[in-house]
PDB file of N, CA and C in Angstrom:
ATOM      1  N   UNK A   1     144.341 135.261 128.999  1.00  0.00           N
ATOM      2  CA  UNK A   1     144.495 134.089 129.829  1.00  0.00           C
ATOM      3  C   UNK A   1     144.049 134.426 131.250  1.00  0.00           C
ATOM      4  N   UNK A   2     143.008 133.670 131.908  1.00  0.00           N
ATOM      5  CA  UNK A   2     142.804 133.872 133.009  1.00  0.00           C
ATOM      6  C   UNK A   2     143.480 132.973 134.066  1.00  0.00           C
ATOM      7  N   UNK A   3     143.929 133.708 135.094  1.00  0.00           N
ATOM      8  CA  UNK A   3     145.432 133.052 135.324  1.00  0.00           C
ATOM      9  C   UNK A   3     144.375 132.825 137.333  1.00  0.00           C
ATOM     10  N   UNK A   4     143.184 132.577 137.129  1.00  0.00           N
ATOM     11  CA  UNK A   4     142.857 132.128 138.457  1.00  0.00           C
ATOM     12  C   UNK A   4     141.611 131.400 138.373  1.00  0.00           C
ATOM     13  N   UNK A   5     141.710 130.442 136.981  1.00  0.00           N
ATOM     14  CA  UNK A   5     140.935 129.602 137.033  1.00  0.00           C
ATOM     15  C   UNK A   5     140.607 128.233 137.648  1.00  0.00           C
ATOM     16  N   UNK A   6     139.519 128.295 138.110  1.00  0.00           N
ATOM     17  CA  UNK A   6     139.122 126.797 138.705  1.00  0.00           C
ATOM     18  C   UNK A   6     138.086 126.035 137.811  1.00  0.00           C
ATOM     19  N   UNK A   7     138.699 124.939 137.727  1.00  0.00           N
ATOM     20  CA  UNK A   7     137.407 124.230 137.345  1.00  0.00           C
ATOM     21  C   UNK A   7     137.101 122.915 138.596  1.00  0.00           C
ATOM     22  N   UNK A   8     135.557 122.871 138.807  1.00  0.00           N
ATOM     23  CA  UNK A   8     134.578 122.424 139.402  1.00  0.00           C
ATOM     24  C   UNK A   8     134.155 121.526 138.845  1.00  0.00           C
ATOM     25  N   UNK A   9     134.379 119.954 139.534  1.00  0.00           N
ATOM     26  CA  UNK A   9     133.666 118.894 139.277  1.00  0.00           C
ATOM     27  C   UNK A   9     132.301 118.239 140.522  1.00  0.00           C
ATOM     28  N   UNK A  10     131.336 118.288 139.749  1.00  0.00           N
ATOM     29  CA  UNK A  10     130.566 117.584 140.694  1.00  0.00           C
ATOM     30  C   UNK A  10     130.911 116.151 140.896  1.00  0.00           C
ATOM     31  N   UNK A  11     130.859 115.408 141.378  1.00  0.00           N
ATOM     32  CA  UNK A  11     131.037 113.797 141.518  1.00  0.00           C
ATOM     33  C   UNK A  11     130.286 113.337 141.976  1.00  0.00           C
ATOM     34  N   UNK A  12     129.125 114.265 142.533  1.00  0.00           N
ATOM     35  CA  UNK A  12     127.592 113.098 143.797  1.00  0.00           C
ATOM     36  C   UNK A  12     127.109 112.315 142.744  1.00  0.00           C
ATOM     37  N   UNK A  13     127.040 110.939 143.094  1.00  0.00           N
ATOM     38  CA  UNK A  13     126.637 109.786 142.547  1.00  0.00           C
ATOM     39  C   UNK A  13     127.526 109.035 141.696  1.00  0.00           C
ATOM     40  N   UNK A  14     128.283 109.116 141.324  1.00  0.00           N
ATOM     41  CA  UNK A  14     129.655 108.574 140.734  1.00  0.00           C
ATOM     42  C   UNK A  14     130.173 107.742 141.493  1.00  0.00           C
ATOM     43  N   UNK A  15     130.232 106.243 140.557  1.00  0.00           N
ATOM     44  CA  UNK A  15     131.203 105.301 140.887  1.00  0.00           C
ATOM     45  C   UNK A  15     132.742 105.811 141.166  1.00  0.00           C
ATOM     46  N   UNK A  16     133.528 105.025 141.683  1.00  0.00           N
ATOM     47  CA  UNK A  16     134.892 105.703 141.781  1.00  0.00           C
ATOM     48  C   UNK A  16     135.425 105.704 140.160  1.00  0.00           C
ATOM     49  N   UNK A  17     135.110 104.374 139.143  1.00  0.00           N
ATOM     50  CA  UNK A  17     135.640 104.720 138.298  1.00  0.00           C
ATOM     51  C   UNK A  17     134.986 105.569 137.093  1.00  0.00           C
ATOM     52  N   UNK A  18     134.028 106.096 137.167  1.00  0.00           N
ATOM     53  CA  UNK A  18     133.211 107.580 136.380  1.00  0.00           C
ATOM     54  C   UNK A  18     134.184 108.627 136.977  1.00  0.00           C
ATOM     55  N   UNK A  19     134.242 108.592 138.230  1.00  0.00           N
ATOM     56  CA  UNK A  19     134.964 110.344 138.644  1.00  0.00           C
ATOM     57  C   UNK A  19     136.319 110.091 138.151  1.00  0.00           C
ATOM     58  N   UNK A  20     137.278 109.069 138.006  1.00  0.00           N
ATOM     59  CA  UNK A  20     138.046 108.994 137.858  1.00  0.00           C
ATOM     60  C   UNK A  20     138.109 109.334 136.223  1.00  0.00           C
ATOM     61  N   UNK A  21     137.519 108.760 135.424  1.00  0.00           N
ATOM     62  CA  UNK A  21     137.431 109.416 133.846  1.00  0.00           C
ATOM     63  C   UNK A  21     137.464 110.840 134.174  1.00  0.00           C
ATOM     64  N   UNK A  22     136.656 111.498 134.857  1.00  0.00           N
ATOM     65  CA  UNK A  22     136.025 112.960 135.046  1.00  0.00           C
ATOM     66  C   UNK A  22     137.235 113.754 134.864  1.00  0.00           C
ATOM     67  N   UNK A  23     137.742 112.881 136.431  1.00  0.00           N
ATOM     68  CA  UNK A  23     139.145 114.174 137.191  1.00  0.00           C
ATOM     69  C   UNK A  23     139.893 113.888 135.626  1.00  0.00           C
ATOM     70  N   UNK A  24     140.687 112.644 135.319  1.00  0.00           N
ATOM     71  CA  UNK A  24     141.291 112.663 133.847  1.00  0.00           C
ATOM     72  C   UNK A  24     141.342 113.108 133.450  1.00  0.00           C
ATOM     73  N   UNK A  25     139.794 113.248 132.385  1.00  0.00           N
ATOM     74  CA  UNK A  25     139.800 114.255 131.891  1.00  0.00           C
ATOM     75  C   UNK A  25     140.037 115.675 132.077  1.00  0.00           C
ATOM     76  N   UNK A  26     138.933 116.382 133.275  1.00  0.00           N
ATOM     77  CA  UNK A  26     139.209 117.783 133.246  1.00  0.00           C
ATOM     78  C   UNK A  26     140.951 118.129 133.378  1.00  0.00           C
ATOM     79  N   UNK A  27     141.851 117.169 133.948  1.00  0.00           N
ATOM     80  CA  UNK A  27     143.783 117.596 133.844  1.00  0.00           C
ATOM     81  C   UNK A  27     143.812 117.600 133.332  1.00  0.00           C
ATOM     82  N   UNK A  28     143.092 116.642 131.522  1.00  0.00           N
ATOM     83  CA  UNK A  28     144.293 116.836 130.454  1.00  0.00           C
ATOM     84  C   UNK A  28     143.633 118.187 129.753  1.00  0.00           C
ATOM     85  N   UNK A  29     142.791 118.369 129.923  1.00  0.00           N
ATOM     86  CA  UNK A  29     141.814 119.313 128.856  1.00  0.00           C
ATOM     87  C   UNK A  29     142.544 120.699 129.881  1.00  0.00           C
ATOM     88  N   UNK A  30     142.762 120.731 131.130  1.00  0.00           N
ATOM     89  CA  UNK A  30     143.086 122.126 131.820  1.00  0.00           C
ATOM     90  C   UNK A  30     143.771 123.075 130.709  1.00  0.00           C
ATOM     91  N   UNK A  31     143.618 123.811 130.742  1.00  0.00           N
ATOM     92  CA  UNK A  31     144.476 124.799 130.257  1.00  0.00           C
ATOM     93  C   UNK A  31     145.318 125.255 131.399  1.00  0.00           C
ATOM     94  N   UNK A  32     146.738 126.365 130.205  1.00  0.00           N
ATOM     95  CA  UNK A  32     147.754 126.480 131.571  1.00  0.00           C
ATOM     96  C   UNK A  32     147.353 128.233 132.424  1.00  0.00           C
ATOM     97  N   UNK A  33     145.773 127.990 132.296  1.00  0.00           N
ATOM     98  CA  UNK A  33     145.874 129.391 132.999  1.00  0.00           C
ATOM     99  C   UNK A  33     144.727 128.829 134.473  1.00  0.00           C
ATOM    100  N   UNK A  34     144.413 127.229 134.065  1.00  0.00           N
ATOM    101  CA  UNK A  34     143.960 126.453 135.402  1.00  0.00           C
ATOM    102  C   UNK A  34     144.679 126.313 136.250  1.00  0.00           C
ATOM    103  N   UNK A  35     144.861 126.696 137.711  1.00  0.00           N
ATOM    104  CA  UNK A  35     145.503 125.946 138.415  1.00  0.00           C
ATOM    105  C   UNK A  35     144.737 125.333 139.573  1.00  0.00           C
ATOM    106  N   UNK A  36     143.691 124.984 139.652  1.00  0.00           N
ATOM    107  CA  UNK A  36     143.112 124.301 140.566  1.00  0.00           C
ATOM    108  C   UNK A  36     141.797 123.114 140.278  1.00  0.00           C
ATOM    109  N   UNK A  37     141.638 122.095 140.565  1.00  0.00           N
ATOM    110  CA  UNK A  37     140.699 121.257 139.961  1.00  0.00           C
ATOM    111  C   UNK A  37     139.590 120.843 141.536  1.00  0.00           C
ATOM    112  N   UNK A  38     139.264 121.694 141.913  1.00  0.00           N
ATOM    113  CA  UNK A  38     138.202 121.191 142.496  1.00  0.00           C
ATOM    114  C   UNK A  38     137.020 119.805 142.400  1.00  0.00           C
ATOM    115  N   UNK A  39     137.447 119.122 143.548  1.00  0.00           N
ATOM    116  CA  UNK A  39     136.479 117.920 143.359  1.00  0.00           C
ATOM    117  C   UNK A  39     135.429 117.581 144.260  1.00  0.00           C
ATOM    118  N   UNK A  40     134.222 118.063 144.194  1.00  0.00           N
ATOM    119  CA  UNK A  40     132.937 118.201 144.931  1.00  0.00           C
ATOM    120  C   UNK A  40     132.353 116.443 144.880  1.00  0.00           C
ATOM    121  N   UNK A  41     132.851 115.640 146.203  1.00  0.00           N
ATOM    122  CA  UNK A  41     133.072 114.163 146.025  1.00  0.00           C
ATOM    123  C   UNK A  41     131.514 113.972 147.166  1.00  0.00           C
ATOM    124  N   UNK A  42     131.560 115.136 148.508  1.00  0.00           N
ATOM    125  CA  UNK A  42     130.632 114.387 149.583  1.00  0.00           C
ATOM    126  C   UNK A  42     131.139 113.161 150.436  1.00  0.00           C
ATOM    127  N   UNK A  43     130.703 113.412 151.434  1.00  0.00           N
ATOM    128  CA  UNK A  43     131.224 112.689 152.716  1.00  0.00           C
ATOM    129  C   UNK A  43     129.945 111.594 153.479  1.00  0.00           C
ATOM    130  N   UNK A  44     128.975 112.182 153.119  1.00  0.00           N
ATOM    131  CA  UNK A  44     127.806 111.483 153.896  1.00  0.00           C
ATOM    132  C   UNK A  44     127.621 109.988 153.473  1.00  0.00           C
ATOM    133  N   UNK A  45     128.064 109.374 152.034  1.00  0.00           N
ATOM    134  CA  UNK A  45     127.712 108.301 151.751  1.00  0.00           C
ATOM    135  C   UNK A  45     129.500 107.209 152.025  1.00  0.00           C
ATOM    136  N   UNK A  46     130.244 108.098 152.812  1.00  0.00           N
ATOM    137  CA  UNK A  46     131.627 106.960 152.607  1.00  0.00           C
ATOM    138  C   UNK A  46     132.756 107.724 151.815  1.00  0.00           C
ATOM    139  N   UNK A  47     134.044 107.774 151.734  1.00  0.00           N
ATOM    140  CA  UNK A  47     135.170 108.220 151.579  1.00  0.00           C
ATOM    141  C   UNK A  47     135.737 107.619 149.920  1.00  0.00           C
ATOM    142  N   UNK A  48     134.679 106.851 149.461  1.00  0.00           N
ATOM    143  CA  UNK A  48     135.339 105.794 148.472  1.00  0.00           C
ATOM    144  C   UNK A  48     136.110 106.710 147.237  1.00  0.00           C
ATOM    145  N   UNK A  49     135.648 107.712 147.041  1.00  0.00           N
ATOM    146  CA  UNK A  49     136.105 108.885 145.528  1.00  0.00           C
ATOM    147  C   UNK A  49     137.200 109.298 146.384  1.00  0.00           C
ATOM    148  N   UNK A  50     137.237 110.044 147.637  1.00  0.00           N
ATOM    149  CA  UNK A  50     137.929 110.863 148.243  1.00  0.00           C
ATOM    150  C   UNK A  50     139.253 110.112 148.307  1.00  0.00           C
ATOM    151  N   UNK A  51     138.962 108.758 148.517  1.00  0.00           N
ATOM    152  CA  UNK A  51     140.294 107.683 149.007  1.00  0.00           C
ATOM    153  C   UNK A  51     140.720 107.665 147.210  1.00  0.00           C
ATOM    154  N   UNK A  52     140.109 107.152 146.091  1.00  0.00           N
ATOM    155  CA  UNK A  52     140.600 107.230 144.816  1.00  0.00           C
ATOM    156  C   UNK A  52     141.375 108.054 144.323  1.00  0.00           C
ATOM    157  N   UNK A  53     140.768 109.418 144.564  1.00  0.00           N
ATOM    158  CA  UNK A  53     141.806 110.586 144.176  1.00  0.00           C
ATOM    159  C   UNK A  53     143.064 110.181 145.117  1.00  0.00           C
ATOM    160  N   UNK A  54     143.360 110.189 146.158  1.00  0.00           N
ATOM    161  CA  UNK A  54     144.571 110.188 146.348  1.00  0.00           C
ATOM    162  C   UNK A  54     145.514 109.070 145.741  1.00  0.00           C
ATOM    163  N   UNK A  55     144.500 108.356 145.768  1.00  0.00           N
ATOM    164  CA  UNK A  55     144.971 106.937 145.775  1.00  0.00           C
ATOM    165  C   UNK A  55     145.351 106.964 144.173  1.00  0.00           C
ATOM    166  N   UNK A  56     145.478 107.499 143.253  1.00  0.00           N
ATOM    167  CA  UNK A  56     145.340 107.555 141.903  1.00  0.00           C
ATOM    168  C   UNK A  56     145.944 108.424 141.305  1.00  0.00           C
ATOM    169  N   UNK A  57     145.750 109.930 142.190  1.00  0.00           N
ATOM    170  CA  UNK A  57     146.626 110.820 141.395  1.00  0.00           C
ATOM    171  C   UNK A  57     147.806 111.642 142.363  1.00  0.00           C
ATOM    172  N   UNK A  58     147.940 110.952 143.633  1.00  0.00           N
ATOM    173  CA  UNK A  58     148.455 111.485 144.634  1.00  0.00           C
ATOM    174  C   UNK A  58     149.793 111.020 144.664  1.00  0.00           C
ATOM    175  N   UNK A  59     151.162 111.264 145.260  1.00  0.00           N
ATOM    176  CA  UNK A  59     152.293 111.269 145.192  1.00  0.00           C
ATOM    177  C   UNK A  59     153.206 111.223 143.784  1.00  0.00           C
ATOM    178  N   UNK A  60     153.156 112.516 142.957  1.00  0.00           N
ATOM    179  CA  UNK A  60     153.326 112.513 141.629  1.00  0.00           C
ATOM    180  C   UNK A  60     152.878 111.713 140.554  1.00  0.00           C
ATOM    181  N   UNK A  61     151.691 110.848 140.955  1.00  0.00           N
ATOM    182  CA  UNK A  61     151.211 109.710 139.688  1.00  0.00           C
ATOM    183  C   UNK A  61     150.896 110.436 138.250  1.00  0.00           C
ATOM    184  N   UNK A  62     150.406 111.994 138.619  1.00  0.00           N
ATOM    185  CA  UNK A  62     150.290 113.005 137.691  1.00  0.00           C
ATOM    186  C   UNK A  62     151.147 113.644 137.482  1.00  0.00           C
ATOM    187  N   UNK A  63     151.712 113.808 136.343  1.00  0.00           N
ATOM    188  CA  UNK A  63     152.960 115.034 136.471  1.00  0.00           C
ATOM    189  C   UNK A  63     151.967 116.191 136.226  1.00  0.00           C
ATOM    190  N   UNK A  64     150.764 116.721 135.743  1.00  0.00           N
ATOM    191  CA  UNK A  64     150.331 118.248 136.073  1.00  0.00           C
ATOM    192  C   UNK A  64     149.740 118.592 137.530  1.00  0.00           C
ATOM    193  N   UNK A  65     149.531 117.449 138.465  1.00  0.00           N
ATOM    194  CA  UNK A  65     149.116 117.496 139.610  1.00  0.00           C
ATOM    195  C   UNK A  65     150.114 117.667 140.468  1.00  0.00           C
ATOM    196  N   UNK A  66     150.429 118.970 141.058  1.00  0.00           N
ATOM    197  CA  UNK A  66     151.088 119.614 142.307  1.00  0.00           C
ATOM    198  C   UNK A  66     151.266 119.085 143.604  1.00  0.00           C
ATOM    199  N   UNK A  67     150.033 118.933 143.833  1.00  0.00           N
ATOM    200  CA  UNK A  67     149.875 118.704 145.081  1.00  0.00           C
ATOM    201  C   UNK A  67     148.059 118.272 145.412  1.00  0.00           C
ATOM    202  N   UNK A  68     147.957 117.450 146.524  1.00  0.00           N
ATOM    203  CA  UNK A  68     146.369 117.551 146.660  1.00  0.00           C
ATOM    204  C   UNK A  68     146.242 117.903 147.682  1.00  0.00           C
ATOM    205  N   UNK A  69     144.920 118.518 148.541  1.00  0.00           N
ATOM    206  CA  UNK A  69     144.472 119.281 149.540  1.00  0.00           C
ATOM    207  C   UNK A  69     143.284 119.081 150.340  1.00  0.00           C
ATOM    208  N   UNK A  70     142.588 118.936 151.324  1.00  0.00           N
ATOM    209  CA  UNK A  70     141.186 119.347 151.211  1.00  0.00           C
ATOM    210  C   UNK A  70     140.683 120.493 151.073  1.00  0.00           C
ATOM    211  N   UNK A  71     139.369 120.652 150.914  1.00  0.00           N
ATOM    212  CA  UNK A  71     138.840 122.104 150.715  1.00  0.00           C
ATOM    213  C   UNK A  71     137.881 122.731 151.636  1.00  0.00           C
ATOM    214  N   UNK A  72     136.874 123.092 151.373  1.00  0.00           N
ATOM    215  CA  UNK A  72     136.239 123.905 152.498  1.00  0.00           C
ATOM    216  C   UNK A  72     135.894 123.444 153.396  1.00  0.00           C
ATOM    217  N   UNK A  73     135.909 121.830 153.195  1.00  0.00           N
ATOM    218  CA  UNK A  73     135.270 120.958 154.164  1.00  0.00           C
ATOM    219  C   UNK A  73     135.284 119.507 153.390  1.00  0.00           C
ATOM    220  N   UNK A  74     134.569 118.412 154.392  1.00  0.00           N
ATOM    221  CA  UNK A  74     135.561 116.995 153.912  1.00  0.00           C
ATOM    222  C   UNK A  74     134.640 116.852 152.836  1.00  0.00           C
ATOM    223  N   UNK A  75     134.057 117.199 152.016  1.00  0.00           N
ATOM    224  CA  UNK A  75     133.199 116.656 151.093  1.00  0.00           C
ATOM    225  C   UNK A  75     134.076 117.347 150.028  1.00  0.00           C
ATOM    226  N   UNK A  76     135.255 117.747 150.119  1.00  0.00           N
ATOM    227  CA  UNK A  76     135.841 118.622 148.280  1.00  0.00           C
ATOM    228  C   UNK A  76     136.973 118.105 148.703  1.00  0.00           C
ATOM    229  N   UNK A  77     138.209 117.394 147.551  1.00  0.00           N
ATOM    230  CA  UNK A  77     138.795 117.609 147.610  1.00  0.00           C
ATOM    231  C   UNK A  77     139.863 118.571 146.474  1.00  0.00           C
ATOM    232  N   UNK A  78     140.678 119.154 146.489  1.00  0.00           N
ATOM    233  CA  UNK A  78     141.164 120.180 145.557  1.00  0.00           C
ATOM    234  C   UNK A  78     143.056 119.539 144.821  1.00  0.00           C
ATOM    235  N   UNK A  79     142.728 119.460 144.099  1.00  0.00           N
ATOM    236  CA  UNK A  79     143.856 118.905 143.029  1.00  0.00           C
ATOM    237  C   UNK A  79     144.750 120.334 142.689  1.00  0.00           C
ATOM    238  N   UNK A  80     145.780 120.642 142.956  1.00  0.00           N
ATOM    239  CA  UNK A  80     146.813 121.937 142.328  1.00  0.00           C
ATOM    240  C   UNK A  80     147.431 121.517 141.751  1.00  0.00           C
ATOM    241  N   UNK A  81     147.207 122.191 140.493  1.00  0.00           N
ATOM    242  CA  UNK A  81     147.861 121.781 139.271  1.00  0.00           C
ATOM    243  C   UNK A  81     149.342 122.608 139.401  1.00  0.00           C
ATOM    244  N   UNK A  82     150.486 122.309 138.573  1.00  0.00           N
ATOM    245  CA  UNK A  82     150.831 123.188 137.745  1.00  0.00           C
ATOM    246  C   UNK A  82     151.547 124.214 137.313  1.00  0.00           C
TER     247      UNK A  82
END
């Protein structure tokens, strides 16, 4: 079990509701040695994915979702699972 896995979603060009299948999916499929779901959303075209994720899986709407974060910068945001 690799116990410092990330998985990486691209999202450039995605409607809000495609990424939203995406993120879905990759939580339920995580395994329990994932704990981080990186979401590579981009900032240059508008906030609309960035505002969804919270807006969707943010204040326990997920029970495997921890907590959400930004990441290296405003174009990722990072989902902690777990």
């Amino acid at each position: 079990m690799d116990l410092n896995a990330i998985i990486e979603l691209d999202l450039h060009g995605l409607s809000s509701e495609e990424a939203q299948y995406r993120i879905e999916k990759a939580v339920k499929d995580a395994g329990s040695g994932v704990y981080l779901i990186r979401c590579i959303h981009g900032f240059h075209r508008g906030t609309r994915i960035k505002d969804m994720i919270r807006r969707e899986f943010g204040h326990g709407l997920e029970p495997k979702i921890k907590s959400i974060r930004g990441g290296a910068n405003e174009g990722i945001t990072e989902l902690v699972l777990r």
